[in-house]
Protein backbone atom coordinates (compact mmCIF):
# COMPACT_ATOMS: atom_id res chain seq x y z
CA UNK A 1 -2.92 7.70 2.77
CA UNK A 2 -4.65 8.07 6.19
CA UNK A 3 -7.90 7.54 4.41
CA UNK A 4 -6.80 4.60 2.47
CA UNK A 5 -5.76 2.89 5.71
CA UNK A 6 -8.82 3.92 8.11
CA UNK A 7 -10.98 2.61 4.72
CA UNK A 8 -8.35 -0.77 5.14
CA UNK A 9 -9.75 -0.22 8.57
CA UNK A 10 -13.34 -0.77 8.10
CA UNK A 11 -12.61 -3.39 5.41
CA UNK A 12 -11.17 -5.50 8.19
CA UNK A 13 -13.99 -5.17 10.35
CA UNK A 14 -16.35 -5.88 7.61
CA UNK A 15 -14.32 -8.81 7.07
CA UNK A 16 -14.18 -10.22 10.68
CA UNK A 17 -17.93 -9.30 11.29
CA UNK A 18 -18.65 -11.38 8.38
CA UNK A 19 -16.85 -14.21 9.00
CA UNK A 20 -18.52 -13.84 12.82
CA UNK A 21 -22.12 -13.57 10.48
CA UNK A 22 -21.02 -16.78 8.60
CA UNK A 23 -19.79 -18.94 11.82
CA UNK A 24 -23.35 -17.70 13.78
CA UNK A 25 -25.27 -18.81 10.37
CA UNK A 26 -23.74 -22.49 10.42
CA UNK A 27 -23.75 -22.73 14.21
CA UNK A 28 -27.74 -21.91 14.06
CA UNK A 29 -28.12 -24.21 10.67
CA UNK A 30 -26.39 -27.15 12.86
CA UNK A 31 -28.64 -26.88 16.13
CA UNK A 32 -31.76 -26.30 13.63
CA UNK A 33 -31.30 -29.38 12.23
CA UNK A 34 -30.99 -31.18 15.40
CA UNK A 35 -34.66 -30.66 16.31
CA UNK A 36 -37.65 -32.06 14.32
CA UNK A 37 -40.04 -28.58 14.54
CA UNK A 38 -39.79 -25.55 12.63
CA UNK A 39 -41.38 -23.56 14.97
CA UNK A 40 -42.69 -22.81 18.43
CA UNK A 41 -46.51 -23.13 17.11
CA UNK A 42 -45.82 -26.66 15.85
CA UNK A 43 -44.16 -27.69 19.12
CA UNK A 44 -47.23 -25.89 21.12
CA UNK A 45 -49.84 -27.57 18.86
CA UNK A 46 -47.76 -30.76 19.94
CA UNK A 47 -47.93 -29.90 23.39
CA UNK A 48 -51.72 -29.76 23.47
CA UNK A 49 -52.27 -32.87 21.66
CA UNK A 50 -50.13 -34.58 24.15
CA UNK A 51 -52.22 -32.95 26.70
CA UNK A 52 -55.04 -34.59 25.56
CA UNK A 53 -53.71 -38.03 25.32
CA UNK A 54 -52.38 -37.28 29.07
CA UNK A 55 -55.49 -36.05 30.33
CA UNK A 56 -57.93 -38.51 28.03
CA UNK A 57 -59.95 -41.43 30.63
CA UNK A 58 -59.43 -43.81 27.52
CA UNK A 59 -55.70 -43.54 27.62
CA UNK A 60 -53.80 -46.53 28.80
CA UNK A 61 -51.47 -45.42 31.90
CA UNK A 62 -48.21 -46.16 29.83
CA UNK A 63 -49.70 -44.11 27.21
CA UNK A 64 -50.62 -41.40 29.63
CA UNK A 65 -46.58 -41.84 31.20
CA UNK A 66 -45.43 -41.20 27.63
CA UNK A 67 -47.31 -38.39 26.88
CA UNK A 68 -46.22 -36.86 29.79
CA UNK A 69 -42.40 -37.61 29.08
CA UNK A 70 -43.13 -36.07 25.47
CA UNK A 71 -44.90 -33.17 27.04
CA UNK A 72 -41.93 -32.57 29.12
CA UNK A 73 -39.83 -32.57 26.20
CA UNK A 74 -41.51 -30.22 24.00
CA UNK A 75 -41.34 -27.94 26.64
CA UNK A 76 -37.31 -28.04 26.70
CA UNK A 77 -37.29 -28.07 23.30
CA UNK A 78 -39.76 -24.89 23.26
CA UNK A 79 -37.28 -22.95 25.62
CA UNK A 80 -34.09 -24.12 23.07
CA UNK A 81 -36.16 -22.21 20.24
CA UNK A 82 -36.21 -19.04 22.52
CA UNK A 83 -32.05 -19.49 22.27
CA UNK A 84 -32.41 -19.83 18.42
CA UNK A 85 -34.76 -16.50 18.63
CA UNK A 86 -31.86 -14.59 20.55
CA UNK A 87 -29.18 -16.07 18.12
CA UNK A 88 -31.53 -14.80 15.04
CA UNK A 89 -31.35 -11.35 17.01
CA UNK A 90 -27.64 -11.49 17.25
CA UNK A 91 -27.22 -12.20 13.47
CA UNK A 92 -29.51 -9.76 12.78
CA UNK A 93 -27.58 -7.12 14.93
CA UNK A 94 -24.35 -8.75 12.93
CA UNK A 95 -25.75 -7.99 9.51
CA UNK A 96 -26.74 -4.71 10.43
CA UNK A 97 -23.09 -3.66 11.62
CA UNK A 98 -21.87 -5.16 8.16
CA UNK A 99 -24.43 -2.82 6.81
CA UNK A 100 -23.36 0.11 8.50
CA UNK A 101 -20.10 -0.09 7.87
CA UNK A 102 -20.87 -0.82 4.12
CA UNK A 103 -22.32 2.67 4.09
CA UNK A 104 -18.98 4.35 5.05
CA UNK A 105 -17.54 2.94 2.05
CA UNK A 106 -20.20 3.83 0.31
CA UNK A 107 -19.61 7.51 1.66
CA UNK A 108 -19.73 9.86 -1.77
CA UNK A 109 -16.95 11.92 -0.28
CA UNK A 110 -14.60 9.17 0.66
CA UNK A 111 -15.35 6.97 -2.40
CA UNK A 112 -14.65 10.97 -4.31
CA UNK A 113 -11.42 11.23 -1.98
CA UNK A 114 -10.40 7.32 -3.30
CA UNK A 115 -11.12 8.28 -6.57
CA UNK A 116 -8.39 11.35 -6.85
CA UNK A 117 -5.87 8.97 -5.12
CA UNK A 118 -6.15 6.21 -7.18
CA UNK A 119 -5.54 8.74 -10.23
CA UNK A 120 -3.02 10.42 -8.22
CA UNK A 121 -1.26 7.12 -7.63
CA UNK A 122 -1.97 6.39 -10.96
CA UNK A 123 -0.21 9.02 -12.65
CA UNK A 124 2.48 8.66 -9.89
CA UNK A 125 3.04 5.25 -11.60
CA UNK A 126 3.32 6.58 -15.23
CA UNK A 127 5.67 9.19 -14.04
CA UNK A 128 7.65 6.67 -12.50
CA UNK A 129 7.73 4.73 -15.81
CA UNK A 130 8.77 7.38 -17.54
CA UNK A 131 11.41 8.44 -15.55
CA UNK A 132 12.81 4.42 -15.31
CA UNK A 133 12.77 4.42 -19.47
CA UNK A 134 15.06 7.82 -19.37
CA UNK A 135 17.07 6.55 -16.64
CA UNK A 136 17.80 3.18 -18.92
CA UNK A 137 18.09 5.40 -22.27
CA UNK A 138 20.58 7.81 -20.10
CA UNK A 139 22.49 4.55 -18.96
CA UNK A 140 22.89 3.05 -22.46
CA UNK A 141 23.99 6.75 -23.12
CA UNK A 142 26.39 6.39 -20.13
CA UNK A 143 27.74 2.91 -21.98
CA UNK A 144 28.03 3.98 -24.86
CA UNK A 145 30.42 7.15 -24.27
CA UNK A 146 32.30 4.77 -22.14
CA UNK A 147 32.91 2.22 -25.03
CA UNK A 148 33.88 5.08 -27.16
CA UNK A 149 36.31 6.72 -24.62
CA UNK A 150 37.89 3.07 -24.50
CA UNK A 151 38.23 2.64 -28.19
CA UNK A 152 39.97 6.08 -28.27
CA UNK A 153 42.30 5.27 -25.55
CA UNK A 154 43.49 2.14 -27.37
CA UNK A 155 43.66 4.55 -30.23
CA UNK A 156 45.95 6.88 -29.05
CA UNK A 157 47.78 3.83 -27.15
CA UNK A 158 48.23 2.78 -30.83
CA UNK A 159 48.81 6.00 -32.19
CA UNK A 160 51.82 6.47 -29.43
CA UNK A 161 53.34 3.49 -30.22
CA UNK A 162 53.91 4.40 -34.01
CA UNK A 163 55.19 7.91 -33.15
CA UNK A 164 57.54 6.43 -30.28
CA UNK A 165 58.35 3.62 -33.13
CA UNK A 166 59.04 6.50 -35.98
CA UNK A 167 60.70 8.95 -33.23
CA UNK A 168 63.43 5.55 -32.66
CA UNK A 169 63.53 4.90 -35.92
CA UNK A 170 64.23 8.52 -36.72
CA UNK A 171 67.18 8.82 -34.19
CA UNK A 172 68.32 5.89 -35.12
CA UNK A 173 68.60 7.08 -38.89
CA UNK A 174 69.98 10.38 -37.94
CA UNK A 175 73.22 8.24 -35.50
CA UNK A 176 73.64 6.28 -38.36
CA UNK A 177 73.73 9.28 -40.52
CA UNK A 178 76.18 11.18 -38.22
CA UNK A 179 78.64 8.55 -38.60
């Protein structure tokens, strides 16, 4: 029973890690989807065209301004990616707990030890069974003696009656008789 519950136990944690997993994988999917790159090379291959534009003589000084602003940017953006990078590393640490934990269960002695209590509780449950279906044949039994004790009371109730009807009857003759 203590192994059933501390196996409960680690279900639950498996349970609340994974709905932690699930939350941390939509929460990344959501802020992933807010920005346009897939990666930091992308944005840094941005960066350095921008440069370009910024630092080209044939640039036109709003173009050079906006370059600049874009340039600026990609560098915030860069630095949210290193946030997604630390999330990844925190879901990664997530799934790995979930794993961990998978491998108790997964444990040959306590999945043996589960085994022998679920036939334990098993054949618990037949005994049980059993011992309901003689309990309701031993009631019937019960019910049965009780109707038949009932009919024999009436029986003799019956029985008295005649004898206290002949024994009146009898007297009856024998005053008459005396007379």
């Amino acid at each position: 029973s203590g192994f059933k519950s501390s196996r409960g136990g680690i279900q639950e944690k498996i349970a609340g890690l994974d709905a932690r997993l699930k939350s941390q994988i939509a929460e990344q999917k959501t802020k992933r989807s807010q920005v346009s790159w897939k990666n930091t090379g992308d944005i840094d291959q941005e960066i350095q065209r921008q440069e370009k534009v910024a630092e080209s003589s044939s640039a036109t000084l709003v173009d050079q301004k906006k370059a600049i602003a874009q340039i600026s940017s990609l560098r915030k953006q860069k630095k949210a990616f290193a946030g997604f990078d630390e999330a990844q590393r925190g879901i990664d640490k997530v799934k790995a707990d979930i794993a961990e934990l998978r491998k108790q269960l997964d444990n040959p002695e306590a999945k043996a030890l589960s085994q022998r209590y679920d036939e334990a509780d098993r054949e618990l449950k037949t005994i049980k069974a059993e011992q309901d279906e003689a309990y309701k044949g031993l009631n019937s039994l019960r019910d049965e003696r009780s109707k038949a004790y009932g009919e024999q009371q009436e029986k003799w109730a019956a029985m008295k009656d005649i004898k206290d009807q002949y024994f009146k009857a009898n007297k009856a003759y024998r005053d008459w008789d005396q007379e």
